[in-house]
N, C-alpha and C. Protein backbone atom coordinates (compact mmCIF):
# COMPACT_ATOMS: atom_id res chain seq x y z
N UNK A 1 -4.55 -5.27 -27.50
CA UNK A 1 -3.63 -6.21 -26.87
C UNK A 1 -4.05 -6.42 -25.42
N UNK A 2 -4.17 -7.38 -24.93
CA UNK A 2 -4.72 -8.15 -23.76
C UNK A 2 -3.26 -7.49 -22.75
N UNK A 3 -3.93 -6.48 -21.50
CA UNK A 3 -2.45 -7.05 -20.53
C UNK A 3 -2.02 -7.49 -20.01
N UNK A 4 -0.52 -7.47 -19.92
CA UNK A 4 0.25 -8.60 -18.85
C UNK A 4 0.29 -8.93 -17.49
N UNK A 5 0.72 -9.39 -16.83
CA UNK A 5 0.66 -9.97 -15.63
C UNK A 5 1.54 -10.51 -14.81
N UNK A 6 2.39 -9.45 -14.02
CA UNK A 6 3.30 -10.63 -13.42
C UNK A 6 3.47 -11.81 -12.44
N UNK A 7 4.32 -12.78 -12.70
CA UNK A 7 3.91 -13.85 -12.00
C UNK A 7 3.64 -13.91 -9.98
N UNK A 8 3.60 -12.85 -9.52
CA UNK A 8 3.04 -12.69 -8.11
C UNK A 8 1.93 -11.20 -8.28
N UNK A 9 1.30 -11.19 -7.27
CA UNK A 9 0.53 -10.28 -7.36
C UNK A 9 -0.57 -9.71 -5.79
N UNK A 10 0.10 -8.86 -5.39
CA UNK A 10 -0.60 -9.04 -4.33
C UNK A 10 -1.63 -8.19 -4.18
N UNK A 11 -2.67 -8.85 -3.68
CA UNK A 11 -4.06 -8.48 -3.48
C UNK A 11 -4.32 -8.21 -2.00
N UNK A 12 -5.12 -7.09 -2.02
CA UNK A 12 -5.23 -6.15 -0.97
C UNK A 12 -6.50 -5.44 -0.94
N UNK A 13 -6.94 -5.34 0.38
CA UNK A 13 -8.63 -5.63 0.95
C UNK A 13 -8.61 -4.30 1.47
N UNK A 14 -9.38 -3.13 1.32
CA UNK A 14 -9.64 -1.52 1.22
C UNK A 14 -10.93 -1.54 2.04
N UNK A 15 -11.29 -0.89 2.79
CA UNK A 15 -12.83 -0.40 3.33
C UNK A 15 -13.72 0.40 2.75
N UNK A 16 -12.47 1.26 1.85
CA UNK A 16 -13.10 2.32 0.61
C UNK A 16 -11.60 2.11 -0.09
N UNK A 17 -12.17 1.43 -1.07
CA UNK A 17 -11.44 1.41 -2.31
C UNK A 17 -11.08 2.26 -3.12
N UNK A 18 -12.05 2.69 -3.78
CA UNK A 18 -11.83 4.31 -4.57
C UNK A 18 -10.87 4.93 -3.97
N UNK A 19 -11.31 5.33 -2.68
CA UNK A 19 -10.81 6.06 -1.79
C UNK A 19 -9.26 5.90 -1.98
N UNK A 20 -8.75 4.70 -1.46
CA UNK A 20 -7.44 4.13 -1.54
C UNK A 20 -6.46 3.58 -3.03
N UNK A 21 -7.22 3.81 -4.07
CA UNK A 21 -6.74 4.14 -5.45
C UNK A 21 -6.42 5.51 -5.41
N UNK A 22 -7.02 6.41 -5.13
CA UNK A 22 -7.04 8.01 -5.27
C UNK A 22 -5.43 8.06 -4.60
N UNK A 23 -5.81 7.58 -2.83
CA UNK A 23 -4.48 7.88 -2.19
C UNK A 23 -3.32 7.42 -2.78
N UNK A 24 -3.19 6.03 -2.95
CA UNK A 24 -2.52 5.29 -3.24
C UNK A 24 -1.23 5.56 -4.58
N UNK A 25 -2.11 6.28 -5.38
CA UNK A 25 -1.69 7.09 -7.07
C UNK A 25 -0.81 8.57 -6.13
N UNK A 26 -1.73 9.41 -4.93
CA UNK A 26 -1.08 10.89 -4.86
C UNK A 26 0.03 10.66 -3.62
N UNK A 27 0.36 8.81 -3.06
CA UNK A 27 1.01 9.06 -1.91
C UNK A 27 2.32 8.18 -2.12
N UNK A 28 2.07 7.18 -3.06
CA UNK A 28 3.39 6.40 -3.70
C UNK A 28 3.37 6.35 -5.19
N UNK A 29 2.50 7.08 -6.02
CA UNK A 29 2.71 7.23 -7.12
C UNK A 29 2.41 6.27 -8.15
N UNK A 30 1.56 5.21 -7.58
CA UNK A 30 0.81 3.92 -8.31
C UNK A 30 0.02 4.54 -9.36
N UNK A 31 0.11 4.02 -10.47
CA UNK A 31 -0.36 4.12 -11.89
C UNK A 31 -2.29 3.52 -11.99
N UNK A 32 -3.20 4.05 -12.26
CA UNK A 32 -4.35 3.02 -12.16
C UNK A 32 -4.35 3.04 -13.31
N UNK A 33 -4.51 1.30 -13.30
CA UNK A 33 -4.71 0.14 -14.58
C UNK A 33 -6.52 0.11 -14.97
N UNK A 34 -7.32 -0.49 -13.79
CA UNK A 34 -8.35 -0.88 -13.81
C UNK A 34 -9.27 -0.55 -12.49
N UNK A 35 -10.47 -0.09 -12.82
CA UNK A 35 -10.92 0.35 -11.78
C UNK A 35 -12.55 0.21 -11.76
N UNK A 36 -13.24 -0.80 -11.23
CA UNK A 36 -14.49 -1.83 -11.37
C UNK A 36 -15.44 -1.34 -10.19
N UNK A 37 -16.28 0.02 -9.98
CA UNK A 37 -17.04 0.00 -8.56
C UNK A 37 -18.50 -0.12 -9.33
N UNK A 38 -19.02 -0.96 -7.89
CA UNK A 38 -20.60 -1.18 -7.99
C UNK A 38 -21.35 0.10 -8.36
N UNK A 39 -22.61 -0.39 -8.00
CA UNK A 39 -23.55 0.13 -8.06
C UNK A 39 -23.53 1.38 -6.13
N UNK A 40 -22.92 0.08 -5.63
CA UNK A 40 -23.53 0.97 -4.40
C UNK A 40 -22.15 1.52 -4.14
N UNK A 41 -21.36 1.86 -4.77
CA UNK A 41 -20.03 2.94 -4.98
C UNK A 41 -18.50 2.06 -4.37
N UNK A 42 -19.03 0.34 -3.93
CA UNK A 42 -17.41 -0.06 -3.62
C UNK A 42 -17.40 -0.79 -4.61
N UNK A 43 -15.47 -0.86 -4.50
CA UNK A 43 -14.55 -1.37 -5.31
C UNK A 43 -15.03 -2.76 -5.55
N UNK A 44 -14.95 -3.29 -6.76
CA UNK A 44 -15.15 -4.90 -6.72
C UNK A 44 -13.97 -5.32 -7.19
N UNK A 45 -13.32 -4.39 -8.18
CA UNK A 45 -11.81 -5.02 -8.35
C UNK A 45 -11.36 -3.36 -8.76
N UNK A 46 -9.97 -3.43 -8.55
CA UNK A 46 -8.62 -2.35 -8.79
C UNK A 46 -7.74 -3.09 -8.94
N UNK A 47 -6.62 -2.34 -10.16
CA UNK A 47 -5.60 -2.57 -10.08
C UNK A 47 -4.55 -1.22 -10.59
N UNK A 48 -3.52 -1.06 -9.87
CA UNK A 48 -2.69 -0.64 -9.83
C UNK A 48 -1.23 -0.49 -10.09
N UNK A 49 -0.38 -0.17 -11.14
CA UNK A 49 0.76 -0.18 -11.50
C UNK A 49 1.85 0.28 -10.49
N UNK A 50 3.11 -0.39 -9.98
CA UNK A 50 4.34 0.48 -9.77
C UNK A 50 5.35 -0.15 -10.17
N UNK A 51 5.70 0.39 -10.95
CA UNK A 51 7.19 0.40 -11.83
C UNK A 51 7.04 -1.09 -12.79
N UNK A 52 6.97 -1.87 -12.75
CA UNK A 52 6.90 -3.31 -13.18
C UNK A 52 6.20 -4.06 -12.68
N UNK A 53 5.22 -3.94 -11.37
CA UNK A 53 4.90 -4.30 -10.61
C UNK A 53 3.55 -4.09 -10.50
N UNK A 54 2.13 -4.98 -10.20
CA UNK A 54 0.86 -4.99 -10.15
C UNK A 54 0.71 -5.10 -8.85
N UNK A 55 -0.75 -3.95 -8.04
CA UNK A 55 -1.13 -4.77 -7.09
C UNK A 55 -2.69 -4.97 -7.60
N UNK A 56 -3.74 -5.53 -6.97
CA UNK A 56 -5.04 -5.57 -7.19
C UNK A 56 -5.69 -5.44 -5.69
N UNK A 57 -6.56 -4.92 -5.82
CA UNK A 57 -7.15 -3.96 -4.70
C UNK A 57 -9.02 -4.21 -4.51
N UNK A 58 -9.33 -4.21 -3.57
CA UNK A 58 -11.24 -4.35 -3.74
C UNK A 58 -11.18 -3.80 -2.07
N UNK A 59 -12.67 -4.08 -2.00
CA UNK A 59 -13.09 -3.92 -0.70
C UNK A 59 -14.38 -4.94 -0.81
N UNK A 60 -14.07 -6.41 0.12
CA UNK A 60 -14.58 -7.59 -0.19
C UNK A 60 -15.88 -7.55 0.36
N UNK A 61 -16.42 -6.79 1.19
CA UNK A 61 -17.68 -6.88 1.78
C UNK A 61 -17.95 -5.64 2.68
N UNK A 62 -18.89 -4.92 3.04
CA UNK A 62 -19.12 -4.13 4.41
C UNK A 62 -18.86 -3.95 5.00
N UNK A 63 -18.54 -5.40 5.51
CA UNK A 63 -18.48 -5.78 6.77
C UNK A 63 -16.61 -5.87 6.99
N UNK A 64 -15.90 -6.02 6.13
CA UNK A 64 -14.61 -5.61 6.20
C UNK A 64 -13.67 -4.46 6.62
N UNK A 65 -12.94 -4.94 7.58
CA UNK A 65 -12.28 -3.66 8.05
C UNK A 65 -10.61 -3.94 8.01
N UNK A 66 -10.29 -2.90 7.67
CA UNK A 66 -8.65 -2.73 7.79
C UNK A 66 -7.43 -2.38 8.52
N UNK A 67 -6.33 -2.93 8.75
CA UNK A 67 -5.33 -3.30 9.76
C UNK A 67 -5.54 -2.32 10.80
N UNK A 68 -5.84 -0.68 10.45
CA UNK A 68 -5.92 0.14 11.13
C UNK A 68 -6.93 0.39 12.06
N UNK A 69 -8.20 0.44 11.63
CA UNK A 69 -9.61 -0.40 12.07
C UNK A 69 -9.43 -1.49 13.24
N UNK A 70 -8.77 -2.32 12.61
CA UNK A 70 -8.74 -3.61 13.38
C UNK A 70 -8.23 -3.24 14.39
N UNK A 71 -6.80 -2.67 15.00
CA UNK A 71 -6.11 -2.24 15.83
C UNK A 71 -6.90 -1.24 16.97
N UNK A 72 -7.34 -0.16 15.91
CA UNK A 72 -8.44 0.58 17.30
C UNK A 72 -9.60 -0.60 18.21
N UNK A 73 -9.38 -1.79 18.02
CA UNK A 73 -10.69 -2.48 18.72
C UNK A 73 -10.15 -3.64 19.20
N UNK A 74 -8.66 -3.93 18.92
CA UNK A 74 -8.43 -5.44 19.41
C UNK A 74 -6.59 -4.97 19.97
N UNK A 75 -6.65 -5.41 20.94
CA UNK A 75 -5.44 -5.48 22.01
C UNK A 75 -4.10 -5.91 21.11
N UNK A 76 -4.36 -7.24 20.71
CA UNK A 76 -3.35 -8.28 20.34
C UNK A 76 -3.27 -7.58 18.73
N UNK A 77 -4.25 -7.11 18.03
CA UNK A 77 -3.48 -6.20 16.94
C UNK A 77 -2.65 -5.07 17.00
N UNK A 78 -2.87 -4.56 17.93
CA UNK A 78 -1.94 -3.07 18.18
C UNK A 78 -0.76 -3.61 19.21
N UNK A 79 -0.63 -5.20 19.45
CA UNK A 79 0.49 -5.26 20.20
C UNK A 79 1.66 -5.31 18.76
N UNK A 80 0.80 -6.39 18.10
CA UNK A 80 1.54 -6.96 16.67
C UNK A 80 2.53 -5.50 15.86
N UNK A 81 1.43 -4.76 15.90
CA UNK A 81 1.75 -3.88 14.79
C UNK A 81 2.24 -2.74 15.82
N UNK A 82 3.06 -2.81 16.46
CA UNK A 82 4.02 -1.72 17.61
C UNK A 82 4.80 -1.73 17.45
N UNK A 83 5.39 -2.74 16.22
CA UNK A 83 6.71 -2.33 15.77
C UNK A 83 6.92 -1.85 14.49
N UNK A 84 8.04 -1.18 13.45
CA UNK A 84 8.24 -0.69 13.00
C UNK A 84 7.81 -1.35 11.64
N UNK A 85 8.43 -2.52 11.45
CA UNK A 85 8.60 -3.54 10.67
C UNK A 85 7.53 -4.30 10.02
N UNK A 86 7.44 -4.37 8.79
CA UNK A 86 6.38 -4.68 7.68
C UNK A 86 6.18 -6.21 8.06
N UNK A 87 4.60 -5.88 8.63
CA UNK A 87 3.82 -7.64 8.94
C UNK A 87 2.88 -7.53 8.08
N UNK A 88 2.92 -8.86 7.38
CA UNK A 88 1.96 -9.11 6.00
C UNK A 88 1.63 -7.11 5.08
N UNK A 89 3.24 -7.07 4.57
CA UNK A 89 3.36 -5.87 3.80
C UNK A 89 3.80 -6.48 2.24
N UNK A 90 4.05 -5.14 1.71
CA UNK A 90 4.56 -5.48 0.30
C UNK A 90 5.70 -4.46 -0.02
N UNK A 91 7.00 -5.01 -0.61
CA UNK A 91 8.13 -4.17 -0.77
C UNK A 91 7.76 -4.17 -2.34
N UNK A 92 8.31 -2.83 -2.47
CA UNK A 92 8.29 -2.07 -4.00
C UNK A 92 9.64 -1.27 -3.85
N UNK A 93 10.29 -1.56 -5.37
CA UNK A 93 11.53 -0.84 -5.14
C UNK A 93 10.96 0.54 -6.24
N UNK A 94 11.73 1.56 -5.72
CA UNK A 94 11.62 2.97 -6.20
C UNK A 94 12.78 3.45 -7.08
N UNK A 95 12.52 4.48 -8.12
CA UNK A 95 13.81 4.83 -8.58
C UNK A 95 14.69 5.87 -7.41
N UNK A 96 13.68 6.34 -6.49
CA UNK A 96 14.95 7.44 -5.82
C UNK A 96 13.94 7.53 -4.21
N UNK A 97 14.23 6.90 -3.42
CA UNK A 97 13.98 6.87 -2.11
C UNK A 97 13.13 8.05 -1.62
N UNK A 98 14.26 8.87 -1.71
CA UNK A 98 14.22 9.90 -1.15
C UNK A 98 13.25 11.19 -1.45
N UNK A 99 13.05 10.84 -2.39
CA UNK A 99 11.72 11.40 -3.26
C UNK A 99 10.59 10.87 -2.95
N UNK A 100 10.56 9.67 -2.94
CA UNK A 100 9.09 8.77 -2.83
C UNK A 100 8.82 9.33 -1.30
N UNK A 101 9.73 9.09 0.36
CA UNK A 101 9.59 9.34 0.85
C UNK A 101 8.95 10.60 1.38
N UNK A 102 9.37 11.99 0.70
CA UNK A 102 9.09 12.64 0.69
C UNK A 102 7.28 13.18 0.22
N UNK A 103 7.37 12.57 -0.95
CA UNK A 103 5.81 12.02 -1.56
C UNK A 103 5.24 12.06 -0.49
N UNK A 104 5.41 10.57 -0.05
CA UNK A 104 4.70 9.51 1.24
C UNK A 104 4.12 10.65 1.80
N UNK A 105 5.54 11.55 2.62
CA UNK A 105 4.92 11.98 4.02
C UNK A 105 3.76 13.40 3.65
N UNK A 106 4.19 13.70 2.81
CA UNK A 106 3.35 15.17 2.41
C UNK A 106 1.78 14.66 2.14
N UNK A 107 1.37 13.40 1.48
CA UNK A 107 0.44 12.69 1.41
C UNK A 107 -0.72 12.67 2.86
N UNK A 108 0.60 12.03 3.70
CA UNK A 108 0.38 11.60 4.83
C UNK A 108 0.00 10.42 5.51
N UNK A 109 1.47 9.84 4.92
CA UNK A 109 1.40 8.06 5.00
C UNK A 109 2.38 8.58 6.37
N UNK A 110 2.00 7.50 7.01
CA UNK A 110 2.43 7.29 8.48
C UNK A 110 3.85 6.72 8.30
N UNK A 111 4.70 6.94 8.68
CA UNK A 111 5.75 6.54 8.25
C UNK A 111 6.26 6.41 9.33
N UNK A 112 7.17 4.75 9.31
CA UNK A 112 7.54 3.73 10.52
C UNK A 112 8.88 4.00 10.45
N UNK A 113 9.71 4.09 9.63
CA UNK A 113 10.91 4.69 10.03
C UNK A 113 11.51 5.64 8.65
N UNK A 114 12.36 5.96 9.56
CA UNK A 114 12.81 6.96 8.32
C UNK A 114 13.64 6.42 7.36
N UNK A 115 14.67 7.16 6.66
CA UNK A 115 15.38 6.53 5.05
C UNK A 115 16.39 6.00 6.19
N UNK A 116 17.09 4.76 5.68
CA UNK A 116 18.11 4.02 6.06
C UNK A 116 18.94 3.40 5.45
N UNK A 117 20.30 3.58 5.41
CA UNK A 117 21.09 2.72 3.95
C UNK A 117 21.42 0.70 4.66
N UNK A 118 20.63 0.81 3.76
CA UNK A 118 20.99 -1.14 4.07
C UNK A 118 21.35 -1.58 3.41
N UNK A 119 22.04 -3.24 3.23
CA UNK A 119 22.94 -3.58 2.62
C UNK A 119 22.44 -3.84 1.14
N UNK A 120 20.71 -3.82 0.84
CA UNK A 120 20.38 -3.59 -0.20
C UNK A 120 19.90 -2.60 -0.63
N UNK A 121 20.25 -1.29 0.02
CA UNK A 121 19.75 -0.02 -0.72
C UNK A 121 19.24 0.40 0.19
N UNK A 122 18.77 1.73 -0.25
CA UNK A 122 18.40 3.11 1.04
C UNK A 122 16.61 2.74 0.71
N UNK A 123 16.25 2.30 1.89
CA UNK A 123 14.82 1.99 2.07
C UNK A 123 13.94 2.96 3.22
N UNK A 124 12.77 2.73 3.45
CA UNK A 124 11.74 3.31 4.54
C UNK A 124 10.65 2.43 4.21
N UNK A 125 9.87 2.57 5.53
CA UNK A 125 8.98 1.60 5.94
C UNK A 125 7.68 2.82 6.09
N UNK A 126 6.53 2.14 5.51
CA UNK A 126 5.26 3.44 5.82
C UNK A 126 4.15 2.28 5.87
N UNK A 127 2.96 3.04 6.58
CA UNK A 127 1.83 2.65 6.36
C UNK A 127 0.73 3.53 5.75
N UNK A 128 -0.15 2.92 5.01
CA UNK A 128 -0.61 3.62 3.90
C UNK A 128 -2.44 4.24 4.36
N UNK A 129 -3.07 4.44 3.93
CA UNK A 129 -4.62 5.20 5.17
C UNK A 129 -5.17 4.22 5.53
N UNK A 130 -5.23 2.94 5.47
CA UNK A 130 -5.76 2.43 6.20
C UNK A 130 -4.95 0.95 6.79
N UNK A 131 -3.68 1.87 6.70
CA UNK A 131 -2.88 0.71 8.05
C UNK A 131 -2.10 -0.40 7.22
N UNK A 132 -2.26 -0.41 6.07
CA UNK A 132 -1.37 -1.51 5.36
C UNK A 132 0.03 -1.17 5.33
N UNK A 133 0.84 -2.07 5.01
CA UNK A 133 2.54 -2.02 5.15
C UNK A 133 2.95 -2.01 4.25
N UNK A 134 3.79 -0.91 3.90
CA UNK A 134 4.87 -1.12 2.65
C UNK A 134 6.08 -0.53 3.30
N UNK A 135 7.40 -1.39 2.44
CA UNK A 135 8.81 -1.04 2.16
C UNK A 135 8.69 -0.63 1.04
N UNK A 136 9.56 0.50 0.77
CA UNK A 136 10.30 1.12 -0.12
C UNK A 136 11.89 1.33 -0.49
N UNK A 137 12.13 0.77 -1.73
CA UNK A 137 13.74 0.21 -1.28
C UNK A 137 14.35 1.13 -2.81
N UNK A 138 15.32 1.54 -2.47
CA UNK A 138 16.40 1.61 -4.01
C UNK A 138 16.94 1.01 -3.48
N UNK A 139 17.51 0.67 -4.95
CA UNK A 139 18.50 -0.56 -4.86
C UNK A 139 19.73 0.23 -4.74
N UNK A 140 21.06 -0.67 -3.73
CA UNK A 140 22.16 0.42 -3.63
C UNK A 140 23.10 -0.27 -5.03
């Protein structure tokens, strides 16, 4: 049986791919679907399960570097990303916050704020090893 696909999907650019499948599975608990590396050991395609939810993952060239990367070398990225709050991130809802969080930090996802009850559920904000943004939400 061919698999499914849901209708959004966000795709996401790794410096070391592998690398960030490995984390990605021991720090939010993503499922690996598919996992495509060259010859010269990077990702050409990944994909990744959470809960109902696909992401797809590579590392597009060499010469590519990531949010975190970017920030150690450019002013106006580390002004952007000085705040707490998920810029060009991806929200995934969890069955139990407080768990995942816990995950996260033992991992050693950088984590932008702590658990918070909002009007849609007890969420936290992290960034993942190489600087990407995620929310994490139960639903209240």
């Amino acid at each position: 049986m061919e698999p499914t696909y849901p209708d959004v999907i966000p795709m996401i650019a790794y410096e070391d791919g592998p690398k960030a499948m490995d984390w990605l599975a021991e720090a939010f608990g993503f499922r690996e679907r598919a996992r495509m590396v060259g010859a010269d050991g990077r990702l050409g395609h990944g994909e990744m399960e959470a809960g109902e939810g696909l992401i797809m993952l590579a590392t597009p060239t060499p010469d590519y570097r990531g949010p975190k990367t970017h920030r150690e070398s450019c002013d106006q990225a580390r002004t952007w990303s000085s705040v707490p709050y998920i810029i060009d991130g991806v929200l995934v809802y969890v069955k139990d916050a407080r768990e995942h969080y816990d995950r996260a930090r033992k991992a050693g996802a950088t984590i932008l704020s702590e658990l918070e009850q909002g009007s849609d559920g007890t969420r936290y904000r992290a960034e993942d090893l190489e600087g990407h943004r995620w929310m994490f939400i139960q639903r209240g």
